[in-house]
Protein backbone atom coordinates (compact mmCIF):
# COMPACT_ATOMS: atom_id res chain seq x y z
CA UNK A 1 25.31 5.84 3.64
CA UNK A 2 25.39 3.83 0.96
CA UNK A 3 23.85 -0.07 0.98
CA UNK A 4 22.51 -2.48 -0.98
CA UNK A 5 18.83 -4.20 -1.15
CA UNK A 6 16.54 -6.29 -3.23
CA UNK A 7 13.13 -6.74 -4.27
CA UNK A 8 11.00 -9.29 -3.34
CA UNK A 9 7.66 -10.98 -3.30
CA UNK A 10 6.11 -11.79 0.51
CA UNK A 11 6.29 -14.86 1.50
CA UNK A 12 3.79 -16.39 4.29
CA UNK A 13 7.11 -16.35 6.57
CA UNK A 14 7.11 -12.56 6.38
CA UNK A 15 3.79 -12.15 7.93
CA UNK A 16 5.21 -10.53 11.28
CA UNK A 17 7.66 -7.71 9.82
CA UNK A 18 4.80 -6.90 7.31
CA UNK A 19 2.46 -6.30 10.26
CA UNK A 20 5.14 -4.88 12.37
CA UNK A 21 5.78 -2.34 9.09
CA UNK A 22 2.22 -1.58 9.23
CA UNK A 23 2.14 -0.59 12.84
CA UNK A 24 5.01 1.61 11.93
CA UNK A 25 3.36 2.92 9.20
CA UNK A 26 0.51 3.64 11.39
CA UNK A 27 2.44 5.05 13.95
CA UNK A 28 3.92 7.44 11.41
CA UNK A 29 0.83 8.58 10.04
CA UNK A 30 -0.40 9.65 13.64
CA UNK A 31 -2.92 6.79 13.69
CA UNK A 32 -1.72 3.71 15.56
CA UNK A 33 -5.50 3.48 16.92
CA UNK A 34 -6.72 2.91 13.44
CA UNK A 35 -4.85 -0.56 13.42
CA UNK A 36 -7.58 -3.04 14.74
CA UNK A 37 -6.48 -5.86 12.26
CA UNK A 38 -4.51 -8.65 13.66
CA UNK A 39 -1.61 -10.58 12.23
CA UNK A 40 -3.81 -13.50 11.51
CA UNK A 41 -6.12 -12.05 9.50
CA UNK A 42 -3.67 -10.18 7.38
CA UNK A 43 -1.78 -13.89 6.84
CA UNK A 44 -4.98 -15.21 5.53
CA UNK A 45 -5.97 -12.08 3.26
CA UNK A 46 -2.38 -12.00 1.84
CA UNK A 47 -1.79 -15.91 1.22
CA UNK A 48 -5.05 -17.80 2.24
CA UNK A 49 -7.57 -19.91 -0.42
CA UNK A 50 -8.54 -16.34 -1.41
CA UNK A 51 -5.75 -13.47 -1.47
CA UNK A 52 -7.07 -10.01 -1.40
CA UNK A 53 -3.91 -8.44 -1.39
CA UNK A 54 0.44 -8.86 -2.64
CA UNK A 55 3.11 -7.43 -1.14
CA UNK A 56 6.56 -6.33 -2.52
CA UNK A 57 9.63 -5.92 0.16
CA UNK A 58 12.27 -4.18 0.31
CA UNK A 59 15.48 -5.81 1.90
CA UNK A 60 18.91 -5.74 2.91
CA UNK A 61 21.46 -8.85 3.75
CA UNK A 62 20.13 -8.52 7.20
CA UNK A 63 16.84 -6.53 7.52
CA UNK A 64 13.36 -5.86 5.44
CA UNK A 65 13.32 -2.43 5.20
CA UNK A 66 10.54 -1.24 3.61
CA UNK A 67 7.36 -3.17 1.62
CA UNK A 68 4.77 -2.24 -0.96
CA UNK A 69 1.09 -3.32 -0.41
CA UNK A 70 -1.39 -3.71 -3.49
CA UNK A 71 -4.16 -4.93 -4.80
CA UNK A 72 -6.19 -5.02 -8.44
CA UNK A 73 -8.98 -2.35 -9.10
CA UNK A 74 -10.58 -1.46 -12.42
CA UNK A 75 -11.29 1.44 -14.52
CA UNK A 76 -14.52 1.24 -16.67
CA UNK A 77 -12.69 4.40 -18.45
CA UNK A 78 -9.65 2.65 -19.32
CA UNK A 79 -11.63 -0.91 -19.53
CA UNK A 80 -8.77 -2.33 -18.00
CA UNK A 81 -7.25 -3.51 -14.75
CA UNK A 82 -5.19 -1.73 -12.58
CA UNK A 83 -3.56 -1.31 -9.04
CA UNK A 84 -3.98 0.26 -6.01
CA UNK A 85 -1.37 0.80 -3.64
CA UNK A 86 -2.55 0.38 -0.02
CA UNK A 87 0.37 0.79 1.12
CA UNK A 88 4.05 1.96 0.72
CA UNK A 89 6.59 2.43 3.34
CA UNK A 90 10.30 2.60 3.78
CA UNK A 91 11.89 2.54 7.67
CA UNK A 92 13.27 6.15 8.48
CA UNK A 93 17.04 5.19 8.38
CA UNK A 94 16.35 3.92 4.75
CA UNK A 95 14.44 6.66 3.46
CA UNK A 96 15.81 8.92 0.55
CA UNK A 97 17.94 6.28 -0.58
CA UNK A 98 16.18 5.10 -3.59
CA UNK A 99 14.07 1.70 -1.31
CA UNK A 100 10.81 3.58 -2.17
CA UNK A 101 11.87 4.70 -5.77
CA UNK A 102 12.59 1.37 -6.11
CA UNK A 103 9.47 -0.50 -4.97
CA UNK A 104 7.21 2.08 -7.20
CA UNK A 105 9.50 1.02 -9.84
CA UNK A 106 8.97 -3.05 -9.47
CA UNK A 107 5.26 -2.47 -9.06
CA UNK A 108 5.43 -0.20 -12.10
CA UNK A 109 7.21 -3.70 -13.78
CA UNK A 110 4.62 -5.74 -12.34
CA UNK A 111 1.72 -3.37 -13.67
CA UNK A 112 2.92 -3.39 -17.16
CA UNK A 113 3.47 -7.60 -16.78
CA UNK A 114 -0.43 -8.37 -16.35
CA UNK A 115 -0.90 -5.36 -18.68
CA UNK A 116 -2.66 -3.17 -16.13
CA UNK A 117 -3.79 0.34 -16.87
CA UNK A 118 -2.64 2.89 -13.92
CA UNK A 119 -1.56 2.40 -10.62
CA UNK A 120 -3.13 4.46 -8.01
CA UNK A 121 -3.00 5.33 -4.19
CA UNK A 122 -3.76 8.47 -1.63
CA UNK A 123 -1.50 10.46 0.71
CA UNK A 124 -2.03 12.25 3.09
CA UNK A 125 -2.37 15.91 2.83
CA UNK A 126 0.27 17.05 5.82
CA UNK A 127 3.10 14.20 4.13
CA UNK A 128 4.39 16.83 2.28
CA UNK A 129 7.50 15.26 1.45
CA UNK A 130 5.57 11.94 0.32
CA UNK A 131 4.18 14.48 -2.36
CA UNK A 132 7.20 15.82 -3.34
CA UNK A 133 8.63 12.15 -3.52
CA UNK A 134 5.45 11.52 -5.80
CA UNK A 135 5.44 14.24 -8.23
CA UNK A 136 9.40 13.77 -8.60
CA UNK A 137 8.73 10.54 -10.06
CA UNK A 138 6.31 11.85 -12.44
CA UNK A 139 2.69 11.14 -10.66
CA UNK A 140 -0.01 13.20 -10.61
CA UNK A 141 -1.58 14.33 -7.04
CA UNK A 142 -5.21 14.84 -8.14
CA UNK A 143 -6.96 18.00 -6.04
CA UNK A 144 -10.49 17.31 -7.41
CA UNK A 145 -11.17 13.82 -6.05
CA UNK A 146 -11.36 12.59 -2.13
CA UNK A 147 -11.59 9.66 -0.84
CA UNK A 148 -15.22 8.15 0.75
CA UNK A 149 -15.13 5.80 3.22
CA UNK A 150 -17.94 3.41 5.09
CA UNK A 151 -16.73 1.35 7.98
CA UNK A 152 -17.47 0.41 11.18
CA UNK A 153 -20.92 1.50 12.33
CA UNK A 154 -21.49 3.46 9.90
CA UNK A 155 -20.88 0.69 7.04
CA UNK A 156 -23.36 -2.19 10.04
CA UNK A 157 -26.38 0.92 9.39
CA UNK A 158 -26.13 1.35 5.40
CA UNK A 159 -25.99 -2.72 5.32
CA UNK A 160 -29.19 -3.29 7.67
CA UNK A 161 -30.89 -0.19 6.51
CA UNK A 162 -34.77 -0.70 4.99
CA UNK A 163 -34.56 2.39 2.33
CA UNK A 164 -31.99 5.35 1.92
CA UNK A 165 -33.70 8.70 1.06
């Protein structure tokens, strides 16, 4: 099947499909439950007085088909900015058609633009062909380093917690 599709910035209009692409990226990644955000929220973190986060899409004449969620980090070892990619998705019909090559490819544009240093995400161990897709474009899947993570009740204890021994 061959198709074309563009590139794009979000706009506050594509609030819905972004969310609905998150709850299919959820659903994908076997955890749907882990989505407690609401659509309201993410319009104000992507495009209120303060964005956290941008999002590239991924589009066709009559569809988005895939997006590209990111945000700026830093490296003290690089001294300079870079990116982390929250997330990247591409609908199943879609994938293997170049939509995610491409959307690693405009944020790779967009990274060297503001002069950023790396651009970095996780995958999932089991997404096997996510890893294949990521080493075929030339990135390095680092063994050595896991991801922490404080949320929830655990992140409401460290916060009101007197002394940590």
């Amino acid at each position: 099947m061959s198709f074309s599709f563009a590139i794009r910035s979000a706009t506050p209009a594509d609030v819905p499909i972004i969310f609905q692409l998150i709850q299919a990226l959820a659903a994908y990644e076997k955890l749907s439950h882990a989505v407690t955000g609401t659509e309201e929220s993410l319009r104000q973190h992507l495009f209120g007085d303060r964005p956290y986060a941008e999002v590239l899409l991924a589009e066709t004449t009559a569809q988005v088909i895939g997006y590209a969620l990111f945000f700026p980090t830093y490296s003290t070892f690089l001294t300079r900015p870079g990116l982390w990619l929250e997330d990247l998705f591409v609908l199943p019909g879609y994938r293997q058609q170049g939509v995610g090559t491409a959307l690693l490819k405009a944020l790779a544009r967009l990274a060297a633009e503001r002069d950023y240093g790396r651009i970095e995400w996780s995958v999932l161990d089991w997404n096997t062909s996510a890893i294949q897709f990521y080493e075929r474009i030339g990135a390095s899947v680092l063994p050595d380093w896991r991801i922490c993570r404080l949320s929830g009740e655990a992140l409401r204890i460290l916060r009101s917690a007197q002394e940590i021994g």
